[in-house]
C-alpha atoms as a PDB file:
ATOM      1  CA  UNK A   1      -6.518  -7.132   1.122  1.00  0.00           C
ATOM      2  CA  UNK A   2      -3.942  -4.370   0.370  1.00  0.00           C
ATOM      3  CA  UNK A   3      -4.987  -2.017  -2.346  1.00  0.00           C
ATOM      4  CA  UNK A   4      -1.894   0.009  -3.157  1.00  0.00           C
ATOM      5  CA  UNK A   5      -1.978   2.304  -5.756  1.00  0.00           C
ATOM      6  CA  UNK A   6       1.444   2.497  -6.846  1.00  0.00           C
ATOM      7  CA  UNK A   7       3.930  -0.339  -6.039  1.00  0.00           C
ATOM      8  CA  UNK A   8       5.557   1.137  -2.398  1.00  0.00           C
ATOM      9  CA  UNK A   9       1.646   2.729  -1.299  1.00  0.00           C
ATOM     10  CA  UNK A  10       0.951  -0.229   0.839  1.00  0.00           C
ATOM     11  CA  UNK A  11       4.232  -1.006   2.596  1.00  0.00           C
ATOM     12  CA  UNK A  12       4.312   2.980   3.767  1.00  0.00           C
ATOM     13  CA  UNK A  13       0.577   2.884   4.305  1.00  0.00           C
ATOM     14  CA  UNK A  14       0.780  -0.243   6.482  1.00  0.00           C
ATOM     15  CA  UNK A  15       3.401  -2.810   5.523  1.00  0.00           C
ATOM     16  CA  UNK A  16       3.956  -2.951   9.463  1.00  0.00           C
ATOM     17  CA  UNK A  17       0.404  -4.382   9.765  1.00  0.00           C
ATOM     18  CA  UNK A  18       0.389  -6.450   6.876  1.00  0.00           C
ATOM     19  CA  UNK A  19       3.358  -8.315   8.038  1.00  0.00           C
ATOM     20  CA  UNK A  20       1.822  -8.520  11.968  1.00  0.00           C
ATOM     21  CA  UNK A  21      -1.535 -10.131   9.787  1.00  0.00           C
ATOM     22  CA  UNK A  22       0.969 -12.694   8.221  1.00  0.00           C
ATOM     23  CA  UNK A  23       2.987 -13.441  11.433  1.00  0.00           C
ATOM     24  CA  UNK A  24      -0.840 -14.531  13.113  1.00  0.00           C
ATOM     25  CA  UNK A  25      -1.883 -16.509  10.160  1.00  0.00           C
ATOM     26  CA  UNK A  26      -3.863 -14.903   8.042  1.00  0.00           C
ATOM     27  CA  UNK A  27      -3.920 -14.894   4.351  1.00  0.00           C
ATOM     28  CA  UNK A  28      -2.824 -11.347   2.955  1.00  0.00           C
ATOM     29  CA  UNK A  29      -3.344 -10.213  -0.277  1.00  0.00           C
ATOM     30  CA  UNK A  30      -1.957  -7.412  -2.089  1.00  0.00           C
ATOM     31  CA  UNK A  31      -2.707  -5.339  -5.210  1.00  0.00           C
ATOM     32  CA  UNK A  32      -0.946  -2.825  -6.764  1.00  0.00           C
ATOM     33  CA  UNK A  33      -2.441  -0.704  -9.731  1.00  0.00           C
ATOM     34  CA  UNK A  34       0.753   0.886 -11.314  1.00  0.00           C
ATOM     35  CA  UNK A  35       4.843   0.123 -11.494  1.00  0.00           C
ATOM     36  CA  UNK A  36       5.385   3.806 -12.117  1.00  0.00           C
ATOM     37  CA  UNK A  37       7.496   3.168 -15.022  1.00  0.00           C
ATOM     38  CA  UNK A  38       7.488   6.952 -16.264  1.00  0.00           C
ATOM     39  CA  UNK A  39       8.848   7.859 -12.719  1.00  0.00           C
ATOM     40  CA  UNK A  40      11.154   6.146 -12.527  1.00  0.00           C
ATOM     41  CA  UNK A  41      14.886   7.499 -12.385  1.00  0.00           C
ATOM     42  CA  UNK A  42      16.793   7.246 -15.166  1.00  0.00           C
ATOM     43  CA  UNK A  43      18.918   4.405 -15.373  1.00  0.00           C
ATOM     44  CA  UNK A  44      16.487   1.869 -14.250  1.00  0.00           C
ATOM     45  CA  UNK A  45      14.528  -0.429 -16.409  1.00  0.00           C
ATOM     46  CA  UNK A  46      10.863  -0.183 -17.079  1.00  0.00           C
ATOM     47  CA  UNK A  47      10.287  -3.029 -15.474  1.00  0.00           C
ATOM     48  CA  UNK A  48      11.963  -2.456 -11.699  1.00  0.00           C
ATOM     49  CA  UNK A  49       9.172  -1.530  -9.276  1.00  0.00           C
ATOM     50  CA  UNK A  50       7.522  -4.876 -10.927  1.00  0.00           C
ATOM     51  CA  UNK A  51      10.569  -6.918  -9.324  1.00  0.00           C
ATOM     52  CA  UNK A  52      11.028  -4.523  -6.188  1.00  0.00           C
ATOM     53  CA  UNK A  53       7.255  -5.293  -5.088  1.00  0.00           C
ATOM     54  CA  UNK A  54       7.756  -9.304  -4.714  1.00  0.00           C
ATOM     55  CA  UNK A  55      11.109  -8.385  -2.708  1.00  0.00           C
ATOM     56  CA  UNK A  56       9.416  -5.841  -0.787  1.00  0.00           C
ATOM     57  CA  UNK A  57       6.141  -7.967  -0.305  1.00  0.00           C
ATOM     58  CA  UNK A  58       8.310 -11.196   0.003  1.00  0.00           C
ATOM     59  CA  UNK A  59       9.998  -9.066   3.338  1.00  0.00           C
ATOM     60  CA  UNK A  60       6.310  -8.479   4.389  1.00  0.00           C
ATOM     61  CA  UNK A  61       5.755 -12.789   4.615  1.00  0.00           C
ATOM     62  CA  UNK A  62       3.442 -12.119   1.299  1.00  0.00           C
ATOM     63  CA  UNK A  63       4.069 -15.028  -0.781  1.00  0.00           C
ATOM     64  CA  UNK A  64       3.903 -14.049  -4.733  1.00  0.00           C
ATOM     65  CA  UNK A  65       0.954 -16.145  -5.578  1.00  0.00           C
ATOM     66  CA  UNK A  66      -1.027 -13.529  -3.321  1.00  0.00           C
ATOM     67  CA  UNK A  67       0.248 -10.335  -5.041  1.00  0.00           C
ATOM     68  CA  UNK A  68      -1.005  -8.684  -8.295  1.00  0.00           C
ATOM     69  CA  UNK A  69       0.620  -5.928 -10.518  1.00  0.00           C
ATOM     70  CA  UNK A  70      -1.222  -4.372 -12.774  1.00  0.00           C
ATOM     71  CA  UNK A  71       0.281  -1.650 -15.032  1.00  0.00           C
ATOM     72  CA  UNK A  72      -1.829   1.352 -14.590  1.00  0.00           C
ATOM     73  CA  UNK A  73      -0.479   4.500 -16.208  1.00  0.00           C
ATOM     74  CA  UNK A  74       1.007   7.145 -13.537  1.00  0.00           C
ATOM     75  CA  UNK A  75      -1.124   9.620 -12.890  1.00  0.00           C
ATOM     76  CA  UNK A  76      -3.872   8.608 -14.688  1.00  0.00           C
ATOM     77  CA  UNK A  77      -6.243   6.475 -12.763  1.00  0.00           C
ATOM     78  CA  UNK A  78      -9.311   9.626 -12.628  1.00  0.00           C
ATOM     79  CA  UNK A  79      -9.196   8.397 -16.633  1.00  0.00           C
ATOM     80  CA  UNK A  80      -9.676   4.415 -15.257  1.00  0.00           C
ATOM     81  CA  UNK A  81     -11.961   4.703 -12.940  1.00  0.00           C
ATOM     82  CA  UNK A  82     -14.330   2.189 -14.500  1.00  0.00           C
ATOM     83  CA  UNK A  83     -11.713  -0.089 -15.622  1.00  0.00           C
ATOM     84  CA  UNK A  84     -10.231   0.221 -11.863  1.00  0.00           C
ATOM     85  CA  UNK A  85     -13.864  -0.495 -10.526  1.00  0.00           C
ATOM     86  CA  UNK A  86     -14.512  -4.073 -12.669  1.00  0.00           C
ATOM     87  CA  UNK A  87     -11.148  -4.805 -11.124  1.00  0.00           C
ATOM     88  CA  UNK A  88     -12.208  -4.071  -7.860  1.00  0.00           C
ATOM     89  CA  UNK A  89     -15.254  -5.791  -7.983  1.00  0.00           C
ATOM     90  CA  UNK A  90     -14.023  -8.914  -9.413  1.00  0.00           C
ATOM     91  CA  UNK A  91     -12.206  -9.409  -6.922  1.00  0.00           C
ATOM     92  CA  UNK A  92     -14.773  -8.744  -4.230  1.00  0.00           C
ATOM     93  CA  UNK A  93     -16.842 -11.609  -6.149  1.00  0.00           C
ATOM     94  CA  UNK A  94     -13.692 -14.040  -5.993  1.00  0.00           C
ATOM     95  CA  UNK A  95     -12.063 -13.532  -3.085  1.00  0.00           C
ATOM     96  CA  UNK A  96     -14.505 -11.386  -0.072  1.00  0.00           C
ATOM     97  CA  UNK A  97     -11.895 -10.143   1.882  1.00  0.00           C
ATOM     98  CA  UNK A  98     -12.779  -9.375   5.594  1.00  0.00           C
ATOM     99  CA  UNK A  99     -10.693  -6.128   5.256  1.00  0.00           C
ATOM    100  CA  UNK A 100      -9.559  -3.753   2.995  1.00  0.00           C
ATOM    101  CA  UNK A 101      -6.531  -1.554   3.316  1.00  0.00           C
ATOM    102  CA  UNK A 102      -6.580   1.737   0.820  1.00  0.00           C
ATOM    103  CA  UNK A 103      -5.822   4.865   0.854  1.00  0.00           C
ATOM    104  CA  UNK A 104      -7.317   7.142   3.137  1.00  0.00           C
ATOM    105  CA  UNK A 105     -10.273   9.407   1.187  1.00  0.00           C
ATOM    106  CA  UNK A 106      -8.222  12.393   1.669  1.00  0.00           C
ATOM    107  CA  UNK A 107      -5.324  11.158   0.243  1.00  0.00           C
ATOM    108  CA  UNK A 108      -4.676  14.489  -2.240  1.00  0.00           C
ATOM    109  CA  UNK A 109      -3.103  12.506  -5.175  1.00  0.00           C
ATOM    110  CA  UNK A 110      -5.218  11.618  -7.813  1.00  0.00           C
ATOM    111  CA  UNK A 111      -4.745   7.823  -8.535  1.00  0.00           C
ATOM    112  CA  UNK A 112      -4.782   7.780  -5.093  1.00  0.00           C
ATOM    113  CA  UNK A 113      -8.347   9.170  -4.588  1.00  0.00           C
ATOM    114  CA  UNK A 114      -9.307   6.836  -7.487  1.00  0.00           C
ATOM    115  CA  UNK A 115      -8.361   3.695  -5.854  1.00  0.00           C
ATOM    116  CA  UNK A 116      -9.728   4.977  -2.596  1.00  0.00           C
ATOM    117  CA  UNK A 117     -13.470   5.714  -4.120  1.00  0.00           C
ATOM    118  CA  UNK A 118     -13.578   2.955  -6.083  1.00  0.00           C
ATOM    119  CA  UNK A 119     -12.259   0.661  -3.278  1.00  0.00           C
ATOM    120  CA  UNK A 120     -15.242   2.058  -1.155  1.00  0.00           C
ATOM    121  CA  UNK A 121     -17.882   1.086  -3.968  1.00  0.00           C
ATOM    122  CA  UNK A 122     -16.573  -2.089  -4.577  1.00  0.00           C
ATOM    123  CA  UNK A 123     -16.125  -3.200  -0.638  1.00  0.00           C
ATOM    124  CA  UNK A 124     -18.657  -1.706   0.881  1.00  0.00           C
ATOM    125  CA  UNK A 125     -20.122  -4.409   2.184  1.00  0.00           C
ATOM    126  CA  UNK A 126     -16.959  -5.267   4.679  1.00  0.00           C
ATOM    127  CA  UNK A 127     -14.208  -3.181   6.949  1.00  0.00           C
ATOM    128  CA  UNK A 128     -13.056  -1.113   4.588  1.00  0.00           C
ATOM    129  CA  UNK A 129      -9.578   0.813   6.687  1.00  0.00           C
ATOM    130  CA  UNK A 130      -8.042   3.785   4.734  1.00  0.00           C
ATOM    131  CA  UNK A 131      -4.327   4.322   5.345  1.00  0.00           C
ATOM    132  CA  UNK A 132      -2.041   7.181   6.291  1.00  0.00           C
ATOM    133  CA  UNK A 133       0.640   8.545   3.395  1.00  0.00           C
ATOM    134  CA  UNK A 134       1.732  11.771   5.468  1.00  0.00           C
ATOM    135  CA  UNK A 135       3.036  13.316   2.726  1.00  0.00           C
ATOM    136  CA  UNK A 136      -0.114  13.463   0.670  1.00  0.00           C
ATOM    137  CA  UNK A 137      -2.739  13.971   3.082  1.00  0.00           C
ATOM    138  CA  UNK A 138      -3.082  17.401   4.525  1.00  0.00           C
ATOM    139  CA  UNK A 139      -6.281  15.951   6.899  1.00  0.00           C
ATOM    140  CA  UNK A 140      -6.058  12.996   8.398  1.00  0.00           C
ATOM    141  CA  UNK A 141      -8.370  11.619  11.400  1.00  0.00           C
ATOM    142  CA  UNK A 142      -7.236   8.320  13.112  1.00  0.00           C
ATOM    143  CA  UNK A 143     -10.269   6.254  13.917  1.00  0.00           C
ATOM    144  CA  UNK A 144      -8.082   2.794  14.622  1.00  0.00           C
ATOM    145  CA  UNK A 145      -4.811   1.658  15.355  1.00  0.00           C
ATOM    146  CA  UNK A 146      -2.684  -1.443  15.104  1.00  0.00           C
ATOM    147  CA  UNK A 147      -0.797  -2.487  17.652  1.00  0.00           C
ATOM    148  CA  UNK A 148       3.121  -3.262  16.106  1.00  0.00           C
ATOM    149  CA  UNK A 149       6.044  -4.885  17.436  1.00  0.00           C
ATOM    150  CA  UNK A 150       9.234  -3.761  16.831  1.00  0.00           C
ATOM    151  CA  UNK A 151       9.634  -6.972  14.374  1.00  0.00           C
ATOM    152  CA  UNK A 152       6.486  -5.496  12.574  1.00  0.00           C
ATOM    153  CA  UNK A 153       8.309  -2.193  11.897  1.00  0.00           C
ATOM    154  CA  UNK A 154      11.814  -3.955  10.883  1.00  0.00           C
ATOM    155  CA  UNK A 155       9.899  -5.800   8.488  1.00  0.00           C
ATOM    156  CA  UNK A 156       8.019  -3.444   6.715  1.00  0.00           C
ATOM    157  CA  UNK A 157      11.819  -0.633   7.035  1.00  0.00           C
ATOM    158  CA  UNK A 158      13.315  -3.847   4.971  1.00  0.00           C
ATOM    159  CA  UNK A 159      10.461  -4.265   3.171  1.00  0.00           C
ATOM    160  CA  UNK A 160      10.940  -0.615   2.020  1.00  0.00           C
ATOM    161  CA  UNK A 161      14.493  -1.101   1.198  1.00  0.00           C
ATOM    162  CA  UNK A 162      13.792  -2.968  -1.618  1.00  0.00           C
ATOM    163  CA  UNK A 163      12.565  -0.187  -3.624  1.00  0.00           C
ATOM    164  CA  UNK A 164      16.407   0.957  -4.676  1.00  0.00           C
ATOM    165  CA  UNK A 165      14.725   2.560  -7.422  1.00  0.00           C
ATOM    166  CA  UNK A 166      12.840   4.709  -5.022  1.00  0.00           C
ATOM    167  CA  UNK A 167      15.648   5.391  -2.010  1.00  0.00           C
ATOM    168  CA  UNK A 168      16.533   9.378  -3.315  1.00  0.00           C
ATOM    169  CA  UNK A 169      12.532  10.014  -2.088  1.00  0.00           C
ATOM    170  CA  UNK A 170      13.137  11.810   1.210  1.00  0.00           C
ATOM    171  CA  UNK A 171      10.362   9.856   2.729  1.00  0.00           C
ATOM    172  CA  UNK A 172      12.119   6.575   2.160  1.00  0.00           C
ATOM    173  CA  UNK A 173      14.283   7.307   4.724  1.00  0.00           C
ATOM    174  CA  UNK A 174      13.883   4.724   7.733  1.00  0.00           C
ATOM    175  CA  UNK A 175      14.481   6.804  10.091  1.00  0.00           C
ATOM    176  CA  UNK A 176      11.412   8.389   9.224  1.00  0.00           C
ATOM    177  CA  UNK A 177       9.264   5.123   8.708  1.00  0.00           C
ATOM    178  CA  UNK A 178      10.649   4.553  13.062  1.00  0.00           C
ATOM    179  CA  UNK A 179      10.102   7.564  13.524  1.00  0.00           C
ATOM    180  CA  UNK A 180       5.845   7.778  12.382  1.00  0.00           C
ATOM    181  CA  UNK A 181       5.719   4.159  13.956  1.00  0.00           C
ATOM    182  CA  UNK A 182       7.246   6.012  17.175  1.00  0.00           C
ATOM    183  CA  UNK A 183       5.107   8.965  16.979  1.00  0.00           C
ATOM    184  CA  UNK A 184       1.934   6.746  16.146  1.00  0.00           C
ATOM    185  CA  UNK A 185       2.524   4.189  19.190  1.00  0.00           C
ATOM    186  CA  UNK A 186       3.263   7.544  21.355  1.00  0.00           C
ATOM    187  CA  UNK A 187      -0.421   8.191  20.678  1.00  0.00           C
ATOM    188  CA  UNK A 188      -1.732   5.392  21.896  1.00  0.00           C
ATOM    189  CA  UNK A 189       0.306   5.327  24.656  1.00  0.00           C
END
């Protein structure tokens, strides 16, 4: 299960293992909490990171019957929690994943510490694996890794292409999505 809070979250936080989880067979799952529609540029219609995240999960090998959009106001999930937590827990109760990708706890932005505690709470009872967004976390300790192929990466750069609406971000560059995967597999030798 990929818990992402906004509609990019989990292809940056770990689109490259999602699609390596697909490639071996197993059934992914993907949930994203907001479609941003306030920040997005102008220009774009409210409903565009709604489209871009079945492209961008579609890249991943995600088919659409295994993603979920909900519609989450920007910047608001501290005001949700509860709502955010029934979610959370119904879907522990229907589905028991054996993992759960979030955000990492010290993710700084605020629906992004939401859906990290309440993730916690509701899946406490499995692997719970909190993600890296560079940019918003200051403190970071890495505790496991994934092993990716280079097919892994190219997967999750196209799946991050989709986002047009979200390209003039300077982290949506691909050269730096190779470039973490580079310094991250560096690492670990």
């Amino acid at each position: 299960l990929v818990l992402a809070p906004h509609t990019d979250d989990g292809e940056f936080g770990c689109g490259g293992t999602a699609a390596r989880l697909v490639e071996e067979g197993c059934e992914v799952r993907y949930v994203a909490f907001s479609i941003a529609t306030r920040s997005l540029p102008v220009g774009f219609p409210p409903d565009t990171l709604a489209r871009e995240v079945r492209e961008a999960t579609a890249e991943l090998g995600i088919p659409e019957s295994n993603l979920t959009v909900h519609d989450f106001d920007v910047r608001t999930f501290p005001d949700h929690r509860q709502d955010i937590l029934e979610l959370l827990v119904a879907l522990w109760e229907e589905w028991r994943p054996d993992a759960v990708f979030q955000p990492s706890l010290h993710d700084i932005h605020q629906d992004h510490q939401t859906i990290a505690a309440e993730g916690l709470r509701a899946f406490k009872r499995t692997t719970i694996l909190g993600y890296e967004i560079p940019w918003n976390n200051f403190d970071f300790a890495y505790q496991a890794y994934v092993s990716l192929e280079r097919r892994h990466l190219e997967r999750k750069a196209a799946a991050l292409a989709c986002y047009a609406s979200q390209q003039h971000r300077r982290y949506a560059d691909p050269e730096y999505v190779w470039n973490l995967g580079r310094t991250h597999g560096t690492n670990i030798n």
